[in-house]
N, C-alpha and C. Protein backbone atom coordinates (compact mmCIF):
# COMPACT_ATOMS: atom_id res chain seq x y z
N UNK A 1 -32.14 11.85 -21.20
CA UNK A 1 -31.72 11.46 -22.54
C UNK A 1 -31.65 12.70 -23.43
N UNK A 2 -31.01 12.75 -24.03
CA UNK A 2 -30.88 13.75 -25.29
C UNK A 2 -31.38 13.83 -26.13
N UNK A 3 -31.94 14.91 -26.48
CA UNK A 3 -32.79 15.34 -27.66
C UNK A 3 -32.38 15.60 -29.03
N UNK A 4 -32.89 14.36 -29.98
CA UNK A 4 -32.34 14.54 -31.20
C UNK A 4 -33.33 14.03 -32.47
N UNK A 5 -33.32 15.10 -33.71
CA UNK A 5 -33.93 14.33 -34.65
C UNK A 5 -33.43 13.00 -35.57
N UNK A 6 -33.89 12.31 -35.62
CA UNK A 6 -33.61 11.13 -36.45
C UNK A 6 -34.52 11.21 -37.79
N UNK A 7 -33.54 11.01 -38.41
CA UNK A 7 -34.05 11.06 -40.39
C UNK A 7 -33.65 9.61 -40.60
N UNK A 8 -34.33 8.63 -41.49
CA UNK A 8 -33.60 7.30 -41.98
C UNK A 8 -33.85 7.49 -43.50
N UNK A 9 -33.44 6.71 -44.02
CA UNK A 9 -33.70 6.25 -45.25
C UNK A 9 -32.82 5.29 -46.32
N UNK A 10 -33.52 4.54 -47.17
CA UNK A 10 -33.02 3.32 -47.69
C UNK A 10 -33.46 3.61 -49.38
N UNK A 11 -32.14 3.09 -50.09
CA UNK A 11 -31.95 3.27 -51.34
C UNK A 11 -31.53 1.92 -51.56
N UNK A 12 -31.83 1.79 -53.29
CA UNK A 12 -31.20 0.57 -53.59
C UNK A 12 -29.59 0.68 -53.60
N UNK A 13 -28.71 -0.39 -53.32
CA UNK A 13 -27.72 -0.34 -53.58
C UNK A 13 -26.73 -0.26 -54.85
N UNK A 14 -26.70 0.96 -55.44
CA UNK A 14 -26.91 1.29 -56.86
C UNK A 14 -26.01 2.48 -57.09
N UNK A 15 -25.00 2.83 -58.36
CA UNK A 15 -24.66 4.11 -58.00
C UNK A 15 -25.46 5.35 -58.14
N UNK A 16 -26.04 5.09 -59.23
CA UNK A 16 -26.90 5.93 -59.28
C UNK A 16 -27.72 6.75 -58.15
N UNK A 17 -27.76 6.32 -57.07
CA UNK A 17 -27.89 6.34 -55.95
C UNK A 17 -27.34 7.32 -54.81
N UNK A 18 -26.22 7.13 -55.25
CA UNK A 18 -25.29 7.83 -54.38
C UNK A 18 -25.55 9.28 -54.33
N UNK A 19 -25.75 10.06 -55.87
CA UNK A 19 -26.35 11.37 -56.24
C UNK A 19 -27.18 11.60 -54.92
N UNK A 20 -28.18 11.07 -54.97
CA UNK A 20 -29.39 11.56 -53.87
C UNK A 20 -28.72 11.51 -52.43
N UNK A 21 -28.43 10.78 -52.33
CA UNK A 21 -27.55 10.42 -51.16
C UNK A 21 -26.44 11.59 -50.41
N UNK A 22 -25.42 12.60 -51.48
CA UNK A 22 -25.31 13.44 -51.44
C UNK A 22 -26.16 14.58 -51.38
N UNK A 23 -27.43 14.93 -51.95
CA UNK A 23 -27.95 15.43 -51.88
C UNK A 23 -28.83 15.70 -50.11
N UNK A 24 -29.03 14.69 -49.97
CA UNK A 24 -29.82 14.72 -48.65
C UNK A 24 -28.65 15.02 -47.59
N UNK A 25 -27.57 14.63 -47.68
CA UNK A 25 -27.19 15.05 -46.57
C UNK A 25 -25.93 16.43 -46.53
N UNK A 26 -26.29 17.10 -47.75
CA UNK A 26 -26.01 18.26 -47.89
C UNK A 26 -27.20 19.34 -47.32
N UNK A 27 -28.26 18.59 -47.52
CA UNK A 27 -29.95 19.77 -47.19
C UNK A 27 -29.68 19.36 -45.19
N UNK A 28 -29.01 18.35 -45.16
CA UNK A 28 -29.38 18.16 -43.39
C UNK A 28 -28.55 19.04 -42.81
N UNK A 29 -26.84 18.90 -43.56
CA UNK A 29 -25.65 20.14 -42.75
C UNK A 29 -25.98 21.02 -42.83
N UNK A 30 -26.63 21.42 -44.45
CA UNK A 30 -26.99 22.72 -44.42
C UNK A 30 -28.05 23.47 -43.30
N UNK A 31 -28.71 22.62 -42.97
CA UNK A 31 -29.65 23.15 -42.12
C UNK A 31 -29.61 23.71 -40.86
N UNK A 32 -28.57 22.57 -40.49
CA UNK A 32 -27.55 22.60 -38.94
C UNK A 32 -26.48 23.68 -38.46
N UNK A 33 -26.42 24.50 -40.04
CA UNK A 33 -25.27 25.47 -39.63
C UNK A 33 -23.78 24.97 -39.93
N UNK A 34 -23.72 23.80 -40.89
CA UNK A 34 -22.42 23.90 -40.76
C UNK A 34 -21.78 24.19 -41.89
N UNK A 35 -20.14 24.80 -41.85
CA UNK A 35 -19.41 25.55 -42.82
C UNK A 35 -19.44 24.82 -44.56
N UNK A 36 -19.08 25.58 -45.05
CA UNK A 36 -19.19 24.80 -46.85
C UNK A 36 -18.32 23.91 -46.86
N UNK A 37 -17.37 24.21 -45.63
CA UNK A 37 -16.32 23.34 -46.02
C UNK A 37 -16.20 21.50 -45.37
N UNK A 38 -17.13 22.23 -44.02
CA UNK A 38 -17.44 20.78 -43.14
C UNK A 38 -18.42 19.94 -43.93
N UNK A 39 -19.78 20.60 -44.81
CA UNK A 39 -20.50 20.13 -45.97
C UNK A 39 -20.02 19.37 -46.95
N UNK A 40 -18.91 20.02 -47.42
CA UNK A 40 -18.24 18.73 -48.81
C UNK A 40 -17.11 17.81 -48.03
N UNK A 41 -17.03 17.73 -46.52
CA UNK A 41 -15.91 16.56 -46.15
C UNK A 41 -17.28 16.05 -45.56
N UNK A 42 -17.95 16.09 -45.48
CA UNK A 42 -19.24 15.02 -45.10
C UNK A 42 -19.87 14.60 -46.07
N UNK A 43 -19.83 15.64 -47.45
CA UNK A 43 -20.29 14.57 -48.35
C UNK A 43 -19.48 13.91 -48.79
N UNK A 44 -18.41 13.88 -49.36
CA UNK A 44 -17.79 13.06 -49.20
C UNK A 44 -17.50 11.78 -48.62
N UNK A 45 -17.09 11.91 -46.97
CA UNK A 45 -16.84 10.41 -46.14
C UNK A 45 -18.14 9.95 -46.46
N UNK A 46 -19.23 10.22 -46.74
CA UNK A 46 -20.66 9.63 -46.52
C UNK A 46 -21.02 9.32 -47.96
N UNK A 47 -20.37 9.66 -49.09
CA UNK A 47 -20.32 9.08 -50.64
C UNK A 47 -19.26 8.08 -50.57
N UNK A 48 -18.35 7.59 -49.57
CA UNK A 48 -17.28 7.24 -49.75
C UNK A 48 -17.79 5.77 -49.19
N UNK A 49 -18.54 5.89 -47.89
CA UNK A 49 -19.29 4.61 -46.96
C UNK A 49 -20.24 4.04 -47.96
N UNK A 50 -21.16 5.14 -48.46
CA UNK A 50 -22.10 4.29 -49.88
C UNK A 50 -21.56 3.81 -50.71
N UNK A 51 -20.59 4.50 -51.56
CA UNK A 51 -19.55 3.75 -52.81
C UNK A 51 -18.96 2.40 -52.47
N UNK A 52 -18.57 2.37 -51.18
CA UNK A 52 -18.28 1.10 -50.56
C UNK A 52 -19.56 -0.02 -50.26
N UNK A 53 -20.27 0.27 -50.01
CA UNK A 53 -21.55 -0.40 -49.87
C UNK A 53 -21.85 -1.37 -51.42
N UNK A 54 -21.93 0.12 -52.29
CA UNK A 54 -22.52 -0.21 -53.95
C UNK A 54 -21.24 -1.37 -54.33
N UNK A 55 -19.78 -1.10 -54.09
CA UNK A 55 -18.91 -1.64 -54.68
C UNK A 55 -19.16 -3.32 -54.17
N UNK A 56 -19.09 -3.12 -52.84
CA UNK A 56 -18.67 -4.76 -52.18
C UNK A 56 -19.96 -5.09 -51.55
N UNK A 57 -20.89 -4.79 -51.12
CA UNK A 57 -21.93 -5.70 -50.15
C UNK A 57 -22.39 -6.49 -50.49
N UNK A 58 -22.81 -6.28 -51.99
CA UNK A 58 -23.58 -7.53 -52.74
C UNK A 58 -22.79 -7.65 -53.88
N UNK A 59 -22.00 -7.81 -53.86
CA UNK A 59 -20.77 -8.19 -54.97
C UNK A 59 -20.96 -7.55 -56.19
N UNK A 60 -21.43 -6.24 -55.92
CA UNK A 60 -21.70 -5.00 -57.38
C UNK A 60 -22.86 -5.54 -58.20
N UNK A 61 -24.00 -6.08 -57.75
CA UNK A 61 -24.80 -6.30 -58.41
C UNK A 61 -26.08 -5.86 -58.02
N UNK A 62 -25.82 -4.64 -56.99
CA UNK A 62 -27.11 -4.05 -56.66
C UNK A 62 -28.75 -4.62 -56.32
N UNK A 63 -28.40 -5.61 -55.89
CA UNK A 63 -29.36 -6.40 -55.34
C UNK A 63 -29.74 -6.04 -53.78
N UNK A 64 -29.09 -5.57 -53.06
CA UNK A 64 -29.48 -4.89 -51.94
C UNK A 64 -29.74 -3.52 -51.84
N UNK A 65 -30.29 -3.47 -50.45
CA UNK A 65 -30.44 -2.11 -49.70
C UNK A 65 -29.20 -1.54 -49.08
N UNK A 66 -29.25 -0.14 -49.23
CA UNK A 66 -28.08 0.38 -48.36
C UNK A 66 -29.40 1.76 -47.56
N UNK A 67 -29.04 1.32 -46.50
CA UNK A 67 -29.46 1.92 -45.65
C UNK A 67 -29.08 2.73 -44.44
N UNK A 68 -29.89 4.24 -44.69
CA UNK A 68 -28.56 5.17 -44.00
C UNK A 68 -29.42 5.74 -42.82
N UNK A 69 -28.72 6.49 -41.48
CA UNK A 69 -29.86 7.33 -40.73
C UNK A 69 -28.83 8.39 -40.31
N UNK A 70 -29.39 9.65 -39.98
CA UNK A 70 -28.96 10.76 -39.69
C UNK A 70 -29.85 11.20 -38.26
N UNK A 71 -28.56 11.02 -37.52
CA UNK A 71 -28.78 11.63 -35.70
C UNK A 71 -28.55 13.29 -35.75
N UNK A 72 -29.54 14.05 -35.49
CA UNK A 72 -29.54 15.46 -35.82
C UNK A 72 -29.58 15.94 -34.17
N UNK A 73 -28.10 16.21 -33.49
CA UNK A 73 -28.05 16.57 -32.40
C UNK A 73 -28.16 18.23 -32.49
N UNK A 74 -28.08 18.85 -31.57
CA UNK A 74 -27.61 20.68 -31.18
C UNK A 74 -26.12 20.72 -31.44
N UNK A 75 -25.32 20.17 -31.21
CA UNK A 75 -23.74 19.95 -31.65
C UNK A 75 -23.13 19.18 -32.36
N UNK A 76 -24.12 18.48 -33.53
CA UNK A 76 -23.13 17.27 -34.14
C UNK A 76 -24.23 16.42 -35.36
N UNK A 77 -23.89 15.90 -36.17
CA UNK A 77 -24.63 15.15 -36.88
C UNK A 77 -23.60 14.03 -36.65
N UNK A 78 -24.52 12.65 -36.28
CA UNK A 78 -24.19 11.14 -36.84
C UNK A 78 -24.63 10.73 -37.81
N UNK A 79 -23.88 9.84 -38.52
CA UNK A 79 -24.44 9.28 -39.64
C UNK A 79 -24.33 7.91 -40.09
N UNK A 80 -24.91 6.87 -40.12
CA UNK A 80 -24.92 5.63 -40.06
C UNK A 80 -25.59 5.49 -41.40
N UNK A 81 -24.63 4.49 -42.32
CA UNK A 81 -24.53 4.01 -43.10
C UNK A 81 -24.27 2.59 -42.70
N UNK A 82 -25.45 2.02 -43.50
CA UNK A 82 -25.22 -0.01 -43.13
C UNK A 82 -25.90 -0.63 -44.62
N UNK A 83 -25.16 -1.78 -44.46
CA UNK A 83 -25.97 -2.73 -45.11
C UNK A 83 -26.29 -4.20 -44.86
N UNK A 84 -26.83 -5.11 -45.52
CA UNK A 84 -26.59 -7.00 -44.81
C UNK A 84 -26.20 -7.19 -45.98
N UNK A 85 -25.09 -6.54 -46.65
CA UNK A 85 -24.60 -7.80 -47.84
C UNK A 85 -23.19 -8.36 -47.22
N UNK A 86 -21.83 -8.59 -47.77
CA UNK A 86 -21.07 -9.25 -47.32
C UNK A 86 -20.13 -8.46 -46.18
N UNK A 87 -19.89 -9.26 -44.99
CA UNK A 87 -18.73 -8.21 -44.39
C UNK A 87 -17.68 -8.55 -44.35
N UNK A 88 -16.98 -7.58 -43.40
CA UNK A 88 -15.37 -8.11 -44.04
C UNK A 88 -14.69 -7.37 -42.82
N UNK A 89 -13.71 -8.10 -42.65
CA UNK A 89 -12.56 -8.43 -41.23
C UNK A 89 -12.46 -6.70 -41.16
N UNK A 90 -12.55 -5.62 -40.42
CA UNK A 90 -12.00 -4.23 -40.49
C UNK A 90 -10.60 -4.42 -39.93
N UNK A 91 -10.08 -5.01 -39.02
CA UNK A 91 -9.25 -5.18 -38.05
C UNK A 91 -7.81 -5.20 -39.59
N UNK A 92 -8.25 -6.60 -40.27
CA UNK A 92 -7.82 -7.17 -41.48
C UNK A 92 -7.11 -5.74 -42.35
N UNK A 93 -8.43 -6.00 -42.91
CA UNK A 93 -8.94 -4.09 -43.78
C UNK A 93 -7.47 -2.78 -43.33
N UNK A 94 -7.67 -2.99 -42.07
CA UNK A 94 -6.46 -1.87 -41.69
C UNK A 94 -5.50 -2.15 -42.03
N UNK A 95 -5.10 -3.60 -41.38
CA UNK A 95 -3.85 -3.91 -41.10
C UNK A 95 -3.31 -3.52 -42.56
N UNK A 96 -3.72 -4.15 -43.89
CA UNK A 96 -3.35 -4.24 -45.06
C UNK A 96 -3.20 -2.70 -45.43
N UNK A 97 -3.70 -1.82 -44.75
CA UNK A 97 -4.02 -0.56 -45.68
C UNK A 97 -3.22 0.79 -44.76
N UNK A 98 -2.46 -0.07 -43.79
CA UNK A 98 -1.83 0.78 -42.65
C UNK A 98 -2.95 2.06 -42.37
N UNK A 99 -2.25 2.92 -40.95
CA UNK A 99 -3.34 3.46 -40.02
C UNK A 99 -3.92 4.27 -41.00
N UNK A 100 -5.13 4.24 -40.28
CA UNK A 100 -6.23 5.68 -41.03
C UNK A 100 -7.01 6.09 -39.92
N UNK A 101 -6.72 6.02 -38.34
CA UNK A 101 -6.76 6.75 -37.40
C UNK A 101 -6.20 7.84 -37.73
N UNK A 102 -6.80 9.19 -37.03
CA UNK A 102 -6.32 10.70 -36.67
C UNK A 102 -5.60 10.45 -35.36
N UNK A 103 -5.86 9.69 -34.51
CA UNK A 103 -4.80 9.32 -33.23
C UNK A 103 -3.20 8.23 -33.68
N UNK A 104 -3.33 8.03 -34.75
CA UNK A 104 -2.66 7.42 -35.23
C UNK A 104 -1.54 7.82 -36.27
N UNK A 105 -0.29 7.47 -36.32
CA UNK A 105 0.36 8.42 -37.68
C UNK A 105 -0.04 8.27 -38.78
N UNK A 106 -0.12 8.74 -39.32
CA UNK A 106 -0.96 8.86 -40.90
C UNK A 106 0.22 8.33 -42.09
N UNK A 107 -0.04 6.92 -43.16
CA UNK A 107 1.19 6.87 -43.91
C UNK A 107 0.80 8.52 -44.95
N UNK A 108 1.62 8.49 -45.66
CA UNK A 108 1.60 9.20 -46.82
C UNK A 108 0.83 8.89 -47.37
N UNK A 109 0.36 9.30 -48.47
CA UNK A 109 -0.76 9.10 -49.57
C UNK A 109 -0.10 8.23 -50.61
N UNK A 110 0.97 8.31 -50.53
CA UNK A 110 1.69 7.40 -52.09
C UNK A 110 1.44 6.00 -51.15
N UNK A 111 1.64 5.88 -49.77
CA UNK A 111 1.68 4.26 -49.28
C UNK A 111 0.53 3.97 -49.14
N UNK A 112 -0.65 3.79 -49.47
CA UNK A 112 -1.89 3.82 -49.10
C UNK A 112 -2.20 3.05 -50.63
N UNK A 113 -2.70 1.96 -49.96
CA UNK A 113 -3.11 0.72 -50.99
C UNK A 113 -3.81 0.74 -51.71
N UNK A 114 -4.41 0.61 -52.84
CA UNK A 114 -5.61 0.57 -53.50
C UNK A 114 -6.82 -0.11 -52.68
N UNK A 115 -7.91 0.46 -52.48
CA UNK A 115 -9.10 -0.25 -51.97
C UNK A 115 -8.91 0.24 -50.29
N UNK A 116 -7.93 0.66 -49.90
CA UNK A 116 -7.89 1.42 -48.39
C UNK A 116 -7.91 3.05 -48.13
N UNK A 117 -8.36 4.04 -49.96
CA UNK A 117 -8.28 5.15 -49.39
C UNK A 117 -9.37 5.77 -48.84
N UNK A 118 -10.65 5.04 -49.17
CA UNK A 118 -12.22 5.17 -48.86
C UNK A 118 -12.27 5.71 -46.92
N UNK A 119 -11.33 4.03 -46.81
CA UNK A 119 -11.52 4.14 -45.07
C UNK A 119 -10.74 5.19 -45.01
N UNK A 120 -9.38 5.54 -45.48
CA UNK A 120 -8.63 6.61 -45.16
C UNK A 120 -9.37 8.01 -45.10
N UNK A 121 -10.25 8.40 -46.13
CA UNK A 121 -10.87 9.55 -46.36
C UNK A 121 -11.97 9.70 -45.01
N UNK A 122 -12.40 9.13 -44.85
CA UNK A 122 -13.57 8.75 -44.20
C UNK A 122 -13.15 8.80 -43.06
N UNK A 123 -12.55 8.33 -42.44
CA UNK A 123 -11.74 8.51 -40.86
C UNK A 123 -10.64 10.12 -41.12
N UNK A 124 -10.28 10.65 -41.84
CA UNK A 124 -9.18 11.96 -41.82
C UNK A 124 -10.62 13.02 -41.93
N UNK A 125 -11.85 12.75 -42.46
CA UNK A 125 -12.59 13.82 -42.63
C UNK A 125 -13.86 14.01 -41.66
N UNK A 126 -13.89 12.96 -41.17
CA UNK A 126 -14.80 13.08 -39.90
C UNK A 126 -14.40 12.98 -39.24
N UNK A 127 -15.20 13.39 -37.90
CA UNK A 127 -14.43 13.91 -36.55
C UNK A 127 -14.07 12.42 -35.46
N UNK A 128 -15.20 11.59 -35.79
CA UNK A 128 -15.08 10.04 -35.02
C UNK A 128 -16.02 9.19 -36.16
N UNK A 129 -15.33 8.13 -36.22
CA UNK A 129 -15.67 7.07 -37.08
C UNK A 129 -15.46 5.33 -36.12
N UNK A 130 -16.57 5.23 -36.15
CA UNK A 130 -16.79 3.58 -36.13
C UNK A 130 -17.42 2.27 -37.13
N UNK A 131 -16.42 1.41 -36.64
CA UNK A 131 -17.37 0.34 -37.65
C UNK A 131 -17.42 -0.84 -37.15
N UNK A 132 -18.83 -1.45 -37.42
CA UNK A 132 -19.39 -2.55 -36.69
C UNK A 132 -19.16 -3.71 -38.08
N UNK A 133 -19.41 -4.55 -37.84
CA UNK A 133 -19.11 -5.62 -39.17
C UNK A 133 -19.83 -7.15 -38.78
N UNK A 134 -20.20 -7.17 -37.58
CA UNK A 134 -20.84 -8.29 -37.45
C UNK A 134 -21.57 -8.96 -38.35
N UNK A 135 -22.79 -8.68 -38.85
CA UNK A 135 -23.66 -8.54 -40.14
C UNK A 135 -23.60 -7.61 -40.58
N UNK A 136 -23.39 -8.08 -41.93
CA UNK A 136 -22.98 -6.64 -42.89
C UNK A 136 -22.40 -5.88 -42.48
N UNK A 137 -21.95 -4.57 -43.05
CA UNK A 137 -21.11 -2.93 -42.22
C UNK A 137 -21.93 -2.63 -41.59
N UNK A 138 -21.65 -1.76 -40.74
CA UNK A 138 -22.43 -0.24 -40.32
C UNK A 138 -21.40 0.71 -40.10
N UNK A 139 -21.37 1.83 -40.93
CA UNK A 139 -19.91 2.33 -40.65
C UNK A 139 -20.82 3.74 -40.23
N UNK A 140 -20.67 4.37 -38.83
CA UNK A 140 -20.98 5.32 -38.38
C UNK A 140 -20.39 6.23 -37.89
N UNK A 141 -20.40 7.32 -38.58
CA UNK A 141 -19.98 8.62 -38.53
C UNK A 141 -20.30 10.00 -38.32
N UNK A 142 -19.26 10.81 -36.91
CA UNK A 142 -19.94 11.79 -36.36
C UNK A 142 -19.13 13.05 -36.57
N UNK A 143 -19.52 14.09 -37.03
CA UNK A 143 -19.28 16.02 -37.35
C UNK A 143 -19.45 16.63 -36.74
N UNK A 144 -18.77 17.29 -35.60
CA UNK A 144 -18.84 18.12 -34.47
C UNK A 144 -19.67 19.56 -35.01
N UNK A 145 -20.18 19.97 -34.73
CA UNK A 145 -20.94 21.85 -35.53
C UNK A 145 -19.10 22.93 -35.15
N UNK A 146 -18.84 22.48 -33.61
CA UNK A 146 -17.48 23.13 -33.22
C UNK A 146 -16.38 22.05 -33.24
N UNK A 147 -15.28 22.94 -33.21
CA UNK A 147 -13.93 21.49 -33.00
C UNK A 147 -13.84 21.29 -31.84
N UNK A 148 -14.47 22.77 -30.94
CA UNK A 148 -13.94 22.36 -29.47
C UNK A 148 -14.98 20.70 -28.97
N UNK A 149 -16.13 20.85 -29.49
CA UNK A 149 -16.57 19.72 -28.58
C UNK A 149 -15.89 18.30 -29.08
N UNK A 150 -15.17 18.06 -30.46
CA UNK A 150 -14.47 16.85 -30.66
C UNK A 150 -13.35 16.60 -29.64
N UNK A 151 -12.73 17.69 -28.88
CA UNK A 151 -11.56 17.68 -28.13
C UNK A 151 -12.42 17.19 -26.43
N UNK A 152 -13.34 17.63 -26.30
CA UNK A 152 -14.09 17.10 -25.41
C UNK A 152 -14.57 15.86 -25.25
N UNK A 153 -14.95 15.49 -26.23
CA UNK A 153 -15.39 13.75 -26.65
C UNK A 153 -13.88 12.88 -26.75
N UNK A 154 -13.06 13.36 -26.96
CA UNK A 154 -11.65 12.86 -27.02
C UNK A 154 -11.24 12.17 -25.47
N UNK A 155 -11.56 13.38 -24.69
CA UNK A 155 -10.81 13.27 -23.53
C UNK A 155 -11.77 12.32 -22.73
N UNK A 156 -13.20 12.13 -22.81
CA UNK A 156 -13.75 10.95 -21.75
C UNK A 156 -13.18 9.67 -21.81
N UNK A 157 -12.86 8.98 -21.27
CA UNK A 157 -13.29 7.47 -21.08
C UNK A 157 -14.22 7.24 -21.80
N UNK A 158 -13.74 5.97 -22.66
CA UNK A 158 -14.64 5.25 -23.75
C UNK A 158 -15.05 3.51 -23.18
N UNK A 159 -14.92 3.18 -21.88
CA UNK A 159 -14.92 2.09 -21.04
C UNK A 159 -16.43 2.04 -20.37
């Protein structure tokens, strides 16, 4: 098995919130070695998964937890962002908001719907993005330290 640190932590679902939220996982890239520039597209997609959380899980009334964890590999940070407030169809979510796959053609930015540029940002700025929706989100997201190993993770079998 692979050796990795795990960090968690849980905030109210709040914007106010989000601040720290950036904060922590600017002190984790930073730590890992990665560029200023891979730093603000991770804070970002990962302000973008919380903002989404604060906006829709509990219908903006901050009554829940949003709860995040950080997989601290030798080549990569994951980052899992979840909550149990409301979920919602992703399949749906796309269709309406056309692709926001990187394997996928990308619309323009002018065609890109209101309420679909979050996922858009979030999938164009991280290296692999998943999302679970069963209960509540979990939208988890992974930052290669190199590009070569994203081209490596590309090419396995995902079966």
């Amino acid at each position: 098995m692979e050796k990795f640190d795990f960090i968690q932590m849980s905030v109210p679902a709040k914007p106010e919130y989000v601040g720290v939220i950036r904060l922590t996982i600017s002190g984790i890239a930073s730590r890992m070695d990665f560029s200023y520039d891979d730093i603000e597209d991770i804070k970002v997609a990962v302000s973008e998964a919380a903002t989404n959380v604060v906006s829709h899980a509990y219908e903006g009334e901050g009554k829940g937890d949003l709860t995040l964890g950080f997989g601290v590999y030798d080549d990569r940070l994951e980052i899992m962002v979840s909550d149990q407030g409301e979920s919602f169809n992703y399949d749906e979510v796309k269709e309406r908001i056309g692709p926001v796959s990187k394997k996928e053609q990308v619309s323009p930015i002018t065609e890109i719907r209101e309420g679909g540029f979050g996922l858009f940002l979030i999938n164009t700025l991280m290296d692999e993005v998943q999302i679970n929706n069963k209960y509540g989100v979990i939208v988890l997201m992974t930052k290669y330290l190199d590009e070569t190993e994203v081209t490596l993770h590309e090419q396995v079998p995902t079966e």
